[in-house]
C-alpha atoms as a PDB file:
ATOM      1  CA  UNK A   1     -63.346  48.154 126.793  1.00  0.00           C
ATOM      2  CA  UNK A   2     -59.556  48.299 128.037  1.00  0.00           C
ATOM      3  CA  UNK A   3     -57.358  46.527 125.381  1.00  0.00           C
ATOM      4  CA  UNK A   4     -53.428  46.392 126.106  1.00  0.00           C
ATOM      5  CA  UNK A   5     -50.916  45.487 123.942  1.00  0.00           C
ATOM      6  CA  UNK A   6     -50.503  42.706 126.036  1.00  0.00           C
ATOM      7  CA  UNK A   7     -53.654  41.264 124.777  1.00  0.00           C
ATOM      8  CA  UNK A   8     -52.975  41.952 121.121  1.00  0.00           C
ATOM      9  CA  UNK A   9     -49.459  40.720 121.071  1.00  0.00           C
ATOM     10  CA  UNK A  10     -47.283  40.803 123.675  1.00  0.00           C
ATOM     11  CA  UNK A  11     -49.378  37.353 125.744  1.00  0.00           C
ATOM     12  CA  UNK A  12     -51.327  36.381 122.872  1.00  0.00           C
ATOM     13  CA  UNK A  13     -50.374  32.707 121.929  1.00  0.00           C
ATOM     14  CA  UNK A  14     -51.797  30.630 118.926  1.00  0.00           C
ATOM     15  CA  UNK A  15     -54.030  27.771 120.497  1.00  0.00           C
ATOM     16  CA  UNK A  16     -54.559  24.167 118.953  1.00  0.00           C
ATOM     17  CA  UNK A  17     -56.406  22.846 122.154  1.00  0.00           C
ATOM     18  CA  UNK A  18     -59.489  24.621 123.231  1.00  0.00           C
ATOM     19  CA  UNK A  19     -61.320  24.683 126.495  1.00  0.00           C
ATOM     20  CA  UNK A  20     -64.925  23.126 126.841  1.00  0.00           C
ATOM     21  CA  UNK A  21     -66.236  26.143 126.608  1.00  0.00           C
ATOM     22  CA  UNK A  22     -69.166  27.596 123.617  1.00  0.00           C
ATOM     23  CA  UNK A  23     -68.765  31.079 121.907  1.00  0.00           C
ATOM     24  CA  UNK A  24     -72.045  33.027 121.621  1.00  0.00           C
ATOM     25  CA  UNK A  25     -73.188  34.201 117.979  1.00  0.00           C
ATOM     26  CA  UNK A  26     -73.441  37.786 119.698  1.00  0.00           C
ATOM     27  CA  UNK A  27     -69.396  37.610 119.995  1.00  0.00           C
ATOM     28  CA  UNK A  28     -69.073  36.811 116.664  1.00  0.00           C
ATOM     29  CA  UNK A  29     -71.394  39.568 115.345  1.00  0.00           C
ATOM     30  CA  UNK A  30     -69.203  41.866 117.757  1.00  0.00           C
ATOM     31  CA  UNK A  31     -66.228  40.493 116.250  1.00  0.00           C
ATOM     32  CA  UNK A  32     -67.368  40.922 112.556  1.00  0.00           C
ATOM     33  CA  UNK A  33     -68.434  44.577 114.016  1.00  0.00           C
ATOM     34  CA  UNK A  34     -64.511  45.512 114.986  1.00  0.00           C
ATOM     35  CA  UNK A  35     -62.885  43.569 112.054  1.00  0.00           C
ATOM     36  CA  UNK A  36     -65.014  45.448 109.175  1.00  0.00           C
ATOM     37  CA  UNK A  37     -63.332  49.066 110.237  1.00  0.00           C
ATOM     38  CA  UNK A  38     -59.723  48.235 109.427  1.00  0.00           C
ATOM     39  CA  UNK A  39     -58.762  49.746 105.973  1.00  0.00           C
ATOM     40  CA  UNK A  40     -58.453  48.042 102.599  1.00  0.00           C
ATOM     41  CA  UNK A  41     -57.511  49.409  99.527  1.00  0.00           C
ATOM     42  CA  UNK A  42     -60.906  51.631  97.667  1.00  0.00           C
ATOM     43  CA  UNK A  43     -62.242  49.828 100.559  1.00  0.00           C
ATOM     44  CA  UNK A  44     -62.901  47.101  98.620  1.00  0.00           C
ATOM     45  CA  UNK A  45     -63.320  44.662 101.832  1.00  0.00           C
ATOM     46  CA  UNK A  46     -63.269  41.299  99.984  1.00  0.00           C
ATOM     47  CA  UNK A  47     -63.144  39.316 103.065  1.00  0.00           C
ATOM     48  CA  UNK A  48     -66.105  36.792 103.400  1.00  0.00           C
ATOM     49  CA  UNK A  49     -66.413  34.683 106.604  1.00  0.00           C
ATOM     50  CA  UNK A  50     -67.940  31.773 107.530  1.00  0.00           C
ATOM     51  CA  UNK A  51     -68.571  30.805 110.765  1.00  0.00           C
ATOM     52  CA  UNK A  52     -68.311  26.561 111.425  1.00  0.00           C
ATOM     53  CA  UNK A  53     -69.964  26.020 114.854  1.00  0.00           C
ATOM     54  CA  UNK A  54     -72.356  23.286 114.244  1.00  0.00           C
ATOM     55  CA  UNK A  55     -71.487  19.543 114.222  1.00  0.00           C
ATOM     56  CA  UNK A  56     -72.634  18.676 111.057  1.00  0.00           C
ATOM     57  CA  UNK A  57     -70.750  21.648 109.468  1.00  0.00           C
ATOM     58  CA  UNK A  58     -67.864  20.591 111.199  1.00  0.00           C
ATOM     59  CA  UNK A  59     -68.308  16.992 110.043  1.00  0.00           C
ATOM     60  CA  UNK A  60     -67.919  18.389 106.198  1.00  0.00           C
ATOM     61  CA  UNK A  61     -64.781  21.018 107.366  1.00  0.00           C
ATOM     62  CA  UNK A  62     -62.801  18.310 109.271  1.00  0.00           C
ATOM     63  CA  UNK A  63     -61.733  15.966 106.362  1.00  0.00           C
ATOM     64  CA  UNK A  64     -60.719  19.303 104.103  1.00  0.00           C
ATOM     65  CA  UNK A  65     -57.871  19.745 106.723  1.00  0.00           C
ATOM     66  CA  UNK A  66     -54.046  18.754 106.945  1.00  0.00           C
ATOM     67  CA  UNK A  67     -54.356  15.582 108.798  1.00  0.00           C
ATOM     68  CA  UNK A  68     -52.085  17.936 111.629  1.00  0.00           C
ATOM     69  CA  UNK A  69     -54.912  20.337 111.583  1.00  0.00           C
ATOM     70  CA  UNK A  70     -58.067  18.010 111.901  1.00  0.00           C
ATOM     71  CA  UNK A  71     -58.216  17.056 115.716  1.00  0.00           C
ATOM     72  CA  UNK A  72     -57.433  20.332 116.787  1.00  0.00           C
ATOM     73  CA  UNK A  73     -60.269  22.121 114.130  1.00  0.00           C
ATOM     74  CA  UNK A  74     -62.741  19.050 115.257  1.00  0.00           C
ATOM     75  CA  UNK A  75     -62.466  20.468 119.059  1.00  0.00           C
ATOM     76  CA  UNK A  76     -62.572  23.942 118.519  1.00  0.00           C
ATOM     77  CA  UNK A  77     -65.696  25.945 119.218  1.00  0.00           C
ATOM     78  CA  UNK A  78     -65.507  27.876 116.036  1.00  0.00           C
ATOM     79  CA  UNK A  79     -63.759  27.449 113.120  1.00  0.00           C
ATOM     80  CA  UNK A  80     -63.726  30.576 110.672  1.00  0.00           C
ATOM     81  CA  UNK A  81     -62.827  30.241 107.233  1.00  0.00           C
ATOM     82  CA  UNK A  82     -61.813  33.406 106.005  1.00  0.00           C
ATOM     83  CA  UNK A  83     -62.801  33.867 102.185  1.00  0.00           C
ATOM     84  CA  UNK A  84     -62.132  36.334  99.227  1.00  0.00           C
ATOM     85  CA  UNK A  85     -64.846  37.287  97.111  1.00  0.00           C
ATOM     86  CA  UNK A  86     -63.037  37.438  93.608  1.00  0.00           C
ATOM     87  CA  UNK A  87     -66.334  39.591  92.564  1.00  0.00           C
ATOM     88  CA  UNK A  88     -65.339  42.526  95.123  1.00  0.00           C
ATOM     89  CA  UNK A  89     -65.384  44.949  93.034  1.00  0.00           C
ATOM     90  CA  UNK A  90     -69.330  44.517  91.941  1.00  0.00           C
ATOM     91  CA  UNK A  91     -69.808  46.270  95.900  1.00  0.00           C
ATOM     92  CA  UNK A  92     -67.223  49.195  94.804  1.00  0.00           C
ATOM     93  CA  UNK A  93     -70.248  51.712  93.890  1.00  0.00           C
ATOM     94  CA  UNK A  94     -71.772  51.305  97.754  1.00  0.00           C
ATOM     95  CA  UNK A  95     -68.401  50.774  99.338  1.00  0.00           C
ATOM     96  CA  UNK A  96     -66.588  53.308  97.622  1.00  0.00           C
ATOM     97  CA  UNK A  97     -68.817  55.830  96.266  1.00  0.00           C
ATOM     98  CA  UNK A  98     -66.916  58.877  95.844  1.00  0.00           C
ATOM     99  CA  UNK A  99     -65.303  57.176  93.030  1.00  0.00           C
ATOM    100  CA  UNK A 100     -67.965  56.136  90.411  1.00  0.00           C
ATOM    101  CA  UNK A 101     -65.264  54.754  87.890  1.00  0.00           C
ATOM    102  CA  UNK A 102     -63.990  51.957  90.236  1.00  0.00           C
ATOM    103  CA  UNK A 103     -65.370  49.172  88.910  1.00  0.00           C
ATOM    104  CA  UNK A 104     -63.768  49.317  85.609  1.00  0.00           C
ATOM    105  CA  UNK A 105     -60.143  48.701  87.757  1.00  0.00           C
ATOM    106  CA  UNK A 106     -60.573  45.564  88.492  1.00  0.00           C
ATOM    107  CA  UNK A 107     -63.405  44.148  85.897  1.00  0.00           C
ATOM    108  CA  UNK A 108     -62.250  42.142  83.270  1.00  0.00           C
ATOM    109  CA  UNK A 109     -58.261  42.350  85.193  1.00  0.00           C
ATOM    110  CA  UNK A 110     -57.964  38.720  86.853  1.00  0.00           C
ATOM    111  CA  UNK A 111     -54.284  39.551  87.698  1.00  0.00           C
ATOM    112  CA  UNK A 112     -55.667  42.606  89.660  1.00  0.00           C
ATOM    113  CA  UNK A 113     -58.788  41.278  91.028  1.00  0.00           C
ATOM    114  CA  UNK A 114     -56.593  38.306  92.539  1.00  0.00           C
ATOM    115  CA  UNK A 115     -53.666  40.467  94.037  1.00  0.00           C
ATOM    116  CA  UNK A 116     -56.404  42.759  95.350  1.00  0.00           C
ATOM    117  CA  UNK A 117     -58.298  39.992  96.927  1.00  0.00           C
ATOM    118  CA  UNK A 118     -55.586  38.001  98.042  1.00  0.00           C
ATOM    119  CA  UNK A 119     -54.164  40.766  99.615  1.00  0.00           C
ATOM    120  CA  UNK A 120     -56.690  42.944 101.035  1.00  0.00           C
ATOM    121  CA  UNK A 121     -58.540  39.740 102.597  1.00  0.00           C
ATOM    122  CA  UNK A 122     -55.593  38.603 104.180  1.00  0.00           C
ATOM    123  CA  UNK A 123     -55.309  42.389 105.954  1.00  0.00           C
ATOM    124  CA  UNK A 124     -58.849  41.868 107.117  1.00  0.00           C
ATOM    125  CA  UNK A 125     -57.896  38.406 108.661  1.00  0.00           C
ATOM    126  CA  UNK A 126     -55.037  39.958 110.571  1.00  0.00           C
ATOM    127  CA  UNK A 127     -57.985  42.455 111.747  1.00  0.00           C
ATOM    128  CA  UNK A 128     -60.054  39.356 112.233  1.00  0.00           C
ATOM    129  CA  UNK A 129     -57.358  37.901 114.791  1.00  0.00           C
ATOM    130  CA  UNK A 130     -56.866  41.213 116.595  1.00  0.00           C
ATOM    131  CA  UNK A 131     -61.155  41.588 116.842  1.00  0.00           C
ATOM    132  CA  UNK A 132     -61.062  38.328 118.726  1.00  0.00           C
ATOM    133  CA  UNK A 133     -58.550  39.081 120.852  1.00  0.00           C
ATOM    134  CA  UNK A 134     -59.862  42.191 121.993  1.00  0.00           C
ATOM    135  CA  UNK A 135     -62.598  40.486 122.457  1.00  0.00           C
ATOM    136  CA  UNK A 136     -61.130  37.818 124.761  1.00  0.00           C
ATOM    137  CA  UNK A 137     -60.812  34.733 121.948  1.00  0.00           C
ATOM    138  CA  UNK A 138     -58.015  33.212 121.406  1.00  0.00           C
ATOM    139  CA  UNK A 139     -57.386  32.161 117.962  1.00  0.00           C
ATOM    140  CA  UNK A 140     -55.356  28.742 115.864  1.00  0.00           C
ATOM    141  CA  UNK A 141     -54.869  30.695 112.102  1.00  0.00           C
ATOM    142  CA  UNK A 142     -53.975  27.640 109.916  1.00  0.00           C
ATOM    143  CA  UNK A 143     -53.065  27.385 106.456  1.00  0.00           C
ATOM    144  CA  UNK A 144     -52.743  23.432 106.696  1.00  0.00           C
ATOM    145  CA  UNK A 145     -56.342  22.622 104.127  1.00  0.00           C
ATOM    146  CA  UNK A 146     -57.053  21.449 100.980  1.00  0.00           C
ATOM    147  CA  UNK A 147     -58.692  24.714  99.660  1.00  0.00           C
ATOM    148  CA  UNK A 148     -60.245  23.271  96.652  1.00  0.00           C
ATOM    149  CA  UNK A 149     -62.518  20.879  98.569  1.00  0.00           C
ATOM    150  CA  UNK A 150     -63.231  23.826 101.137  1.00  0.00           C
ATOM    151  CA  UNK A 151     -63.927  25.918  98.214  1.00  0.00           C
ATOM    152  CA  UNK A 152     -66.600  23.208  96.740  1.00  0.00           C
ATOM    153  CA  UNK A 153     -67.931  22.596 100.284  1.00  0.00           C
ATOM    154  CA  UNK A 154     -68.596  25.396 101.459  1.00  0.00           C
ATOM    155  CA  UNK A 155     -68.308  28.211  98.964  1.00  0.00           C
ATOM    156  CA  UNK A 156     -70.081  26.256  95.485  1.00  0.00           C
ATOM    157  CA  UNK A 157     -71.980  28.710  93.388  1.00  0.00           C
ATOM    158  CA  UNK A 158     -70.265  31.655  94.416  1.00  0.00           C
ATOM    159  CA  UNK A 159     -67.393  33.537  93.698  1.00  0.00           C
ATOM    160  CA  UNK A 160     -65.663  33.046  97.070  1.00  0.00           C
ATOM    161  CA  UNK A 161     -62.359  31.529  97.098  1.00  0.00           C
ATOM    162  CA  UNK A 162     -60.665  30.289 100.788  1.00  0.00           C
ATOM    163  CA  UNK A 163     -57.911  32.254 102.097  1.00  0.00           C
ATOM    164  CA  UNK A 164     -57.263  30.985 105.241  1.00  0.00           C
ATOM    165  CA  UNK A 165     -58.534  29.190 108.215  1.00  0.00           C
ATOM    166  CA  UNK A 166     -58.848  30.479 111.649  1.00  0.00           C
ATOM    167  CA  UNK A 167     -60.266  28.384 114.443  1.00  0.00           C
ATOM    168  CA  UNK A 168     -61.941  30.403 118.032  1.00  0.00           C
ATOM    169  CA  UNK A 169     -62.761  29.752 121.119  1.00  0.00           C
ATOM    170  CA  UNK A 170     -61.097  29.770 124.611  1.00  0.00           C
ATOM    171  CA  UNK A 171     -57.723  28.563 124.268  1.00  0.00           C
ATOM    172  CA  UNK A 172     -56.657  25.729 126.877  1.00  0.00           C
ATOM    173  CA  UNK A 173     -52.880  27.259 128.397  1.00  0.00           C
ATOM    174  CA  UNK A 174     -51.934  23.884 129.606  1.00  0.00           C
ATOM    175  CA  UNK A 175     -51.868  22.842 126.376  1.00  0.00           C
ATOM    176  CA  UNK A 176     -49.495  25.626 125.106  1.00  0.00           C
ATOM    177  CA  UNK A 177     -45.960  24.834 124.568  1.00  0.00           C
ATOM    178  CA  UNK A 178     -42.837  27.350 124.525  1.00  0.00           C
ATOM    179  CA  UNK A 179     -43.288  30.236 122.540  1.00  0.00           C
ATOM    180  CA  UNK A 180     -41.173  30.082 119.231  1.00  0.00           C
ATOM    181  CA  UNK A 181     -38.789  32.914 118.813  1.00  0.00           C
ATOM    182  CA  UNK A 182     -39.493  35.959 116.637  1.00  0.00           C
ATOM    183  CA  UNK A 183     -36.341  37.953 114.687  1.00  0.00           C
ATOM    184  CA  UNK A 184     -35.441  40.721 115.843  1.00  0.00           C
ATOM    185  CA  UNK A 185     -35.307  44.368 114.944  1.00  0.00           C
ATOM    186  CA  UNK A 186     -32.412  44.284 113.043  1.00  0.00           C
ATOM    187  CA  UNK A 187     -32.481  40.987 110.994  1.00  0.00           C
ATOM    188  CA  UNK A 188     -36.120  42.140 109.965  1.00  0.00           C
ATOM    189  CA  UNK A 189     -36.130  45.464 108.976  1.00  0.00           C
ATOM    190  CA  UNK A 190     -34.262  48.675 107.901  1.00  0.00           C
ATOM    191  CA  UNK A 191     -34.741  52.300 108.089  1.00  0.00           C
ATOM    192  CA  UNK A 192     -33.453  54.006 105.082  1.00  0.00           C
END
């Protein structure tokens, strides 16, 4: 595989209307397969992902979204919604097992089991986006939903909590429009 930076960055474009075109299960296993080796903190990986692909899933996703955000997640191929698992830390002894005492940083510490989740599961999405672009996907990140209702339609009984939502597939470029400006070096950052 021959990634450039082109396809990470420098060309990539955030989609909101998606070609007629289906994404294979396989790519998504592939996808999950890239996205898991980017680092977390203990390696606590609290990302969970769900997949939407199927049209009665979609029929229960679609109304949970920003009314902005619901044509665009009803035509895409895929929608991901990328989860934190506030229980993380119950998967420290076989993720991290150098380090028996692990656990007992984060159980019983909601402040620190949030911060870590929150923050460690929004790393893996931004590995998440750069797995599907390698892999030729084009992606629509969103945080335009009602994350309670998400939450109690699609995560009920567990103790995954909705980050964000990322909808796949093979972006249409007709449909892009101008590309918004980024800052630059020097109204963004300092070296000190």
């Amino acid at each position: 595989m021959n990634i450039t930076t082109e396809q990470l960055f420098d060309d990539a474009r955030t989609h909101n209307a998606w070609l007629d075109r289906p994404v294979p299960d396989e790519l998504l296993h592939r996808l999950y397969d890239l996205m898991k080796w980017g680092p977390t903190s203990a390696n606590c990986c609290p990302a969970r992902i769900l997949f939407v692909k199927t049209p009665e899933a979609k029929a229960r996703l679609v109304p949970c979204m920003s009314e902005g955000n619901q044509a665009k997640t009803a035509a895409a191929p895929v929608t991901a919604i990328i989860g934190m698992d506030m229980h993380f830390y119950e998967k420290l002894p076989q993720l991290f097992p150098h380090n028996p005492e692990a656990r007992s940083w984060f159980e019983g510490k909601p402040e620190v089991i949030h911060s870590t989740a929150f923050r460690n599961s929004s790393l893996q999405g931004g590995y998440f986006i750069m797995a599907a672009r390698a892999l030729g996907l084009d992606c629509g990140p969103m945080s335009g939903f009602d994350a309670p209702r998400v939450d109690a339609e699609f995560w009920l009984g567990t103790a995954v909590k909705t980050n964000f939502i990322c909808n796949l597939g093979y972006g249409d470029p007709s449909q892009l429009f101008p590309r918004s400006p980024r800052l630059a070096f020097e109204q963004a950052c300092r070296i000190v």
